[in-house]
N, C-alpha and C. Protein backbone atom coordinates (compact mmCIF):
# COMPACT_ATOMS: atom_id res chain seq x y z
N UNK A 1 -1.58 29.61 37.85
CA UNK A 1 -0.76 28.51 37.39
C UNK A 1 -1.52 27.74 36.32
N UNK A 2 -0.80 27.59 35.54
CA UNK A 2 -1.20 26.58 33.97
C UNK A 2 -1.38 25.35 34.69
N UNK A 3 -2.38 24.63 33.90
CA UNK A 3 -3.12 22.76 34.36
C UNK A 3 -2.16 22.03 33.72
N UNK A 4 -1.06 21.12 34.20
CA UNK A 4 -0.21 20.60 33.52
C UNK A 4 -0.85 19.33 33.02
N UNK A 5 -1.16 18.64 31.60
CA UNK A 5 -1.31 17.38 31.20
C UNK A 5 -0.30 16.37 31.78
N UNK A 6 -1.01 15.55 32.04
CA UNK A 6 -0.52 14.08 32.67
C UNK A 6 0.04 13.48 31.35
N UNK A 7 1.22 12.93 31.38
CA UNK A 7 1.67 12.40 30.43
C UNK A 7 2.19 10.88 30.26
N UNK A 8 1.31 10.04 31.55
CA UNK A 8 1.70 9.22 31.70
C UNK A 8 0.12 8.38 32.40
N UNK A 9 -0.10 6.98 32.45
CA UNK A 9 -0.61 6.12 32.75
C UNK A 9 -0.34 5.17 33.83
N UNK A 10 -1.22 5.17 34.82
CA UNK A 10 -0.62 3.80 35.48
C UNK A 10 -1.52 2.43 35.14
N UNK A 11 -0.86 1.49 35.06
CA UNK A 11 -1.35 -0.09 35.06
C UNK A 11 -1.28 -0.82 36.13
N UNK A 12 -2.93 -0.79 36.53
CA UNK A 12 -2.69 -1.52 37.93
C UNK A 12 -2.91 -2.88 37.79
N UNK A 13 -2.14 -3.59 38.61
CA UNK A 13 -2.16 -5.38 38.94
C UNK A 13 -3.36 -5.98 38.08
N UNK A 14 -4.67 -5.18 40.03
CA UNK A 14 -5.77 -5.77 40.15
C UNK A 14 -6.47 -5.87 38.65
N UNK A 15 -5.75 -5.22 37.62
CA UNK A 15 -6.76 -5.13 36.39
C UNK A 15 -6.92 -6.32 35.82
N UNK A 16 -5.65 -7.37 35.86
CA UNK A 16 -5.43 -8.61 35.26
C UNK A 16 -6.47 -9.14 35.43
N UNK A 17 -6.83 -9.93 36.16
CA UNK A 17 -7.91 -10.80 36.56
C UNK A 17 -9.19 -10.35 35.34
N UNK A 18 -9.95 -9.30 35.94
CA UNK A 18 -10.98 -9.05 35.37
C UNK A 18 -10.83 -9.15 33.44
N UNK A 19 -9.32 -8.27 33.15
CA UNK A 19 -9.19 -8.15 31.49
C UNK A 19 -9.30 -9.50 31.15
N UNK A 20 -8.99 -10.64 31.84
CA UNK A 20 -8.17 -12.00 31.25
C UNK A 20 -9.05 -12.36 30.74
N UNK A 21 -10.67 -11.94 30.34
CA UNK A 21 -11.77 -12.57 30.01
C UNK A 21 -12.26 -11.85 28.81
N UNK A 22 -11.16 -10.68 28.64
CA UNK A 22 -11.30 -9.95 27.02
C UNK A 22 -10.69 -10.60 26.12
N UNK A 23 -10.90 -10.17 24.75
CA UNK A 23 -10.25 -10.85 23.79
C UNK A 23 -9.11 -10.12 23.61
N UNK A 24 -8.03 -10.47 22.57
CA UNK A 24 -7.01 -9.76 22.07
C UNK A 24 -6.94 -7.94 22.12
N UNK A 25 -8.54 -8.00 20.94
CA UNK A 25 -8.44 -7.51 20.64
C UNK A 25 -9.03 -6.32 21.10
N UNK A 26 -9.71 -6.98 22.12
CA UNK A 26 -10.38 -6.04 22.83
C UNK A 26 -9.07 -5.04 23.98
N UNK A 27 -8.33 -6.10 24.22
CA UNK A 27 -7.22 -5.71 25.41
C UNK A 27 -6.43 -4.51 24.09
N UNK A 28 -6.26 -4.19 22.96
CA UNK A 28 -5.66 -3.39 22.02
C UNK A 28 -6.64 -2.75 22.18
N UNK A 29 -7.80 -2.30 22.05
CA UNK A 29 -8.73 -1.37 21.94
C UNK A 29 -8.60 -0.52 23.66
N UNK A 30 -8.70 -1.42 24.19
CA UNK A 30 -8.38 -0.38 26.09
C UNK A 30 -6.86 -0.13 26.09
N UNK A 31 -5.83 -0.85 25.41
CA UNK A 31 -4.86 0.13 25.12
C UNK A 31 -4.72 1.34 24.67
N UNK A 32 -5.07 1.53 23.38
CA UNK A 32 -5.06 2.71 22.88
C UNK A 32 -6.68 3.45 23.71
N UNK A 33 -6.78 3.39 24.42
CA UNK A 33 -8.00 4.47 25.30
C UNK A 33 -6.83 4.94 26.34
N UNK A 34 -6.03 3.86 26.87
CA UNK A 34 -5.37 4.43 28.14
C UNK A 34 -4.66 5.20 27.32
N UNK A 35 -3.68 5.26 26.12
CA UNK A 35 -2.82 5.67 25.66
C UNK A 35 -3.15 6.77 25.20
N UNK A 36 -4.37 7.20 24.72
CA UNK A 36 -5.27 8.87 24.57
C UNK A 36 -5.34 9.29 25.97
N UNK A 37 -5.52 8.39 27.10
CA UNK A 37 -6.56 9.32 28.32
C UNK A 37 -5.30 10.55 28.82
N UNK A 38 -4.02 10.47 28.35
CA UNK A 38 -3.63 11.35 29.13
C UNK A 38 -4.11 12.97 28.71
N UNK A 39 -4.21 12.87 27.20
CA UNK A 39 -4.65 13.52 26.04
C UNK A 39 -6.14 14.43 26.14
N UNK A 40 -6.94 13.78 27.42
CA UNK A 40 -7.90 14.04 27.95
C UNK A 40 -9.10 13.48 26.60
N UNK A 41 -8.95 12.55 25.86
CA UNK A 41 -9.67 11.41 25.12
C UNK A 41 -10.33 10.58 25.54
N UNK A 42 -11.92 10.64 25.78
CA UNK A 42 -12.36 9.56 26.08
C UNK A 42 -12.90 8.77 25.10
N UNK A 43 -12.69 7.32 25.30
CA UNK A 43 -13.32 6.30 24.52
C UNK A 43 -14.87 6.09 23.98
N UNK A 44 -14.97 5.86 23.31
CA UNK A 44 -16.86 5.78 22.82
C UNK A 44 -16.91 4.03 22.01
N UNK A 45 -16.67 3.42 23.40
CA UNK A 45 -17.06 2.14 23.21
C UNK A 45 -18.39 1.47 23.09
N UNK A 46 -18.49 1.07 21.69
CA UNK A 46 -20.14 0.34 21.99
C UNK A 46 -20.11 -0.85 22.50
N UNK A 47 -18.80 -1.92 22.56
CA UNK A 47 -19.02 -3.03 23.13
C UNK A 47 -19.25 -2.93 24.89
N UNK A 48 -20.25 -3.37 25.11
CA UNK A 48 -20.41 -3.56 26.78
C UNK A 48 -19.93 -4.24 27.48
N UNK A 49 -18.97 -4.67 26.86
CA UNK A 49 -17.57 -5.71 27.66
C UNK A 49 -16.76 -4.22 27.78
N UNK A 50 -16.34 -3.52 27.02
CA UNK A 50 -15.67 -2.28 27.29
C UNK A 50 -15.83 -1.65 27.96
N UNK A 51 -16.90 -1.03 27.69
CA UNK A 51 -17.96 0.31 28.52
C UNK A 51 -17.40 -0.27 30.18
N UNK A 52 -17.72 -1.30 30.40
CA UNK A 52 -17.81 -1.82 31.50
C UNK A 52 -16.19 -2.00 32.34
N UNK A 53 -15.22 -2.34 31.54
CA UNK A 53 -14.05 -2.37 31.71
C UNK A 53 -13.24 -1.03 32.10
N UNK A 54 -13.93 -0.41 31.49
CA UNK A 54 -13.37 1.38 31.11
C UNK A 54 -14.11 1.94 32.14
N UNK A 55 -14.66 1.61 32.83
CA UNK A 55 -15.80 2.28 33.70
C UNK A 55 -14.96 1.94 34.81
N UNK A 56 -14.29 0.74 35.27
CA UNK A 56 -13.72 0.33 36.65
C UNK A 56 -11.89 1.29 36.71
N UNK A 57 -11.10 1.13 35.19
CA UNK A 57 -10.30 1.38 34.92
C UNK A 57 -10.13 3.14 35.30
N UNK A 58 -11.22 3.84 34.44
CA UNK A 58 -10.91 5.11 34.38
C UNK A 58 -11.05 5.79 35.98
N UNK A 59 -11.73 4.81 37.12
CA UNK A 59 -12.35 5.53 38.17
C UNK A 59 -10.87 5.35 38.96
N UNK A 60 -10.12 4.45 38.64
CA UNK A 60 -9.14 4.35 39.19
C UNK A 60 -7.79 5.61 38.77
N UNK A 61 -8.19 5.45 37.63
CA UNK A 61 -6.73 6.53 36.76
C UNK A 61 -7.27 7.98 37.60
N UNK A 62 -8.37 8.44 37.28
CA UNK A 62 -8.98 9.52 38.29
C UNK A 62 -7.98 9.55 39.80
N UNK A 63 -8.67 9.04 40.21
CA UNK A 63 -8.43 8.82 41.85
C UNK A 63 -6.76 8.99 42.14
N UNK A 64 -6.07 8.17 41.21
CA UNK A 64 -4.57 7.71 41.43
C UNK A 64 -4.03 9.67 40.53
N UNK A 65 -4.57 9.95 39.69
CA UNK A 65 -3.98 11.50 39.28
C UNK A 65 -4.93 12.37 40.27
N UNK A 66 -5.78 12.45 41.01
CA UNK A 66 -6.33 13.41 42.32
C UNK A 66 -4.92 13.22 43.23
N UNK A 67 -4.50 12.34 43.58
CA UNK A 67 -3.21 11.68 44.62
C UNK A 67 -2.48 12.36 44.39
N UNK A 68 -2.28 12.02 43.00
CA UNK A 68 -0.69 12.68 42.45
C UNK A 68 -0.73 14.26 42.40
N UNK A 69 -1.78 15.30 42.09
CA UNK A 69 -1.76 16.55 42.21
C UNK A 69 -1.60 17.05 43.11
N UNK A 70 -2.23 16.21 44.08
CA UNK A 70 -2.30 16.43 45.66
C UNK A 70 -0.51 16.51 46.26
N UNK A 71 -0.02 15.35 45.60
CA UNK A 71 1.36 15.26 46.34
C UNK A 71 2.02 16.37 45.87
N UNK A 72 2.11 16.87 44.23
CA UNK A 72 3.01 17.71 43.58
C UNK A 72 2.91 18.85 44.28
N UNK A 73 1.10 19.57 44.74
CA UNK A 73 0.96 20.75 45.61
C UNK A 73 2.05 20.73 46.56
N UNK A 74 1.57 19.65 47.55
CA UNK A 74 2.24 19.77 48.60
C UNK A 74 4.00 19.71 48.33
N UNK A 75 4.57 18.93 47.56
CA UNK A 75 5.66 19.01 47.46
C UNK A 75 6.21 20.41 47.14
N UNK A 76 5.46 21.31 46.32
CA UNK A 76 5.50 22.62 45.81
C UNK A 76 5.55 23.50 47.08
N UNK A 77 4.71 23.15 47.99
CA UNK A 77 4.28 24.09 48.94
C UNK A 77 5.77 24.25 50.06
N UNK A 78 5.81 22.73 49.44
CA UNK A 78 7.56 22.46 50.82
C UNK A 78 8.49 22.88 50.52
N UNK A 79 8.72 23.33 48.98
CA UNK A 79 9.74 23.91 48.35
C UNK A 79 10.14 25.09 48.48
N UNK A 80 8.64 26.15 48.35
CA UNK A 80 8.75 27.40 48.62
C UNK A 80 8.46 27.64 49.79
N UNK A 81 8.50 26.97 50.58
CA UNK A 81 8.28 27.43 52.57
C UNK A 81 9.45 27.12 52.97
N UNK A 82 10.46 25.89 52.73
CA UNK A 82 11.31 25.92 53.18
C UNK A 82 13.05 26.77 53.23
N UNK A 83 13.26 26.83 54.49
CA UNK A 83 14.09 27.79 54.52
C UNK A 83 15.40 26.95 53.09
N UNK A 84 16.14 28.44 52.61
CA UNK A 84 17.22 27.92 52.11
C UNK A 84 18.51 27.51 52.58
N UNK A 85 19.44 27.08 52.25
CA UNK A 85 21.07 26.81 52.97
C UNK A 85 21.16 28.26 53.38
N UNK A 86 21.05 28.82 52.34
CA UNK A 86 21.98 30.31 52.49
C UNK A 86 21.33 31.04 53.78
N UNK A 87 19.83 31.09 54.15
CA UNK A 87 19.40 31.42 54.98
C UNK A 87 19.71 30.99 56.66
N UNK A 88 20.24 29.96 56.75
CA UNK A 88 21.15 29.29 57.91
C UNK A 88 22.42 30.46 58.20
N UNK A 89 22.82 30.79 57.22
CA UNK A 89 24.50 30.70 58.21
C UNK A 89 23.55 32.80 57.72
C-alpha cells in the first residue's frame, strides 16, 4: 500500500496561551510551517522563540497523525472483515 500525504492540519486550543506572547509576525511565520508540514516541510527557524514553539507544536501534529493512521487501519481492517448484506440472506 502507497503512504498517503496528510493533507490537512490540526489547530489545537492549548496552543493559544503559549503563541499569545509571539509577535504578528512571528504567528505568520508558524503559519506557513503548519501550512508546508503536510508537504513533509520542515521549518529552519533561527529565531528561538520559534524553534521553541515548533518544537511543542510539531510533537503534537506527530502524535495526533500516529492516531489518525491508527484509526484509518483499523477502520480499513473493519471494512474488509466485515461480512456483506449480500452475505446474510
Amino acid at each position: 500500500m502507497t503512504e498517503k500525504k496528510h493533507r490537512s492540519v490540526i489547530l489545537f486550543g492549548e496552543w493559544q496561551r503559549p503563541l499569545g506572547a509571539l509577535s504578528l509576525e512571528q504567528k505568520g511565520m508558524l503559519l506557513d510551517a503548519l501550512l508546508a508540514y503536510p508537504e513533509g516541510k520542515r521549518p529552519d527557524f533561527t529565531d528561538p522563540m520559534l524553534r521553541m514553539a515548533w518544537t511543542f507544536m510539531e510533537g503534537g501534529l506527530d502524535e495526533n497523525a500516529r492516531k489518525w493512521e491508527e484509526t484509518r487501519q483499523r477502520r480499513a481492517c473493519l471494512l474488509y472483515t466485515s461480512p456483506s448484506p449480500r452475505d446474510a440472506h
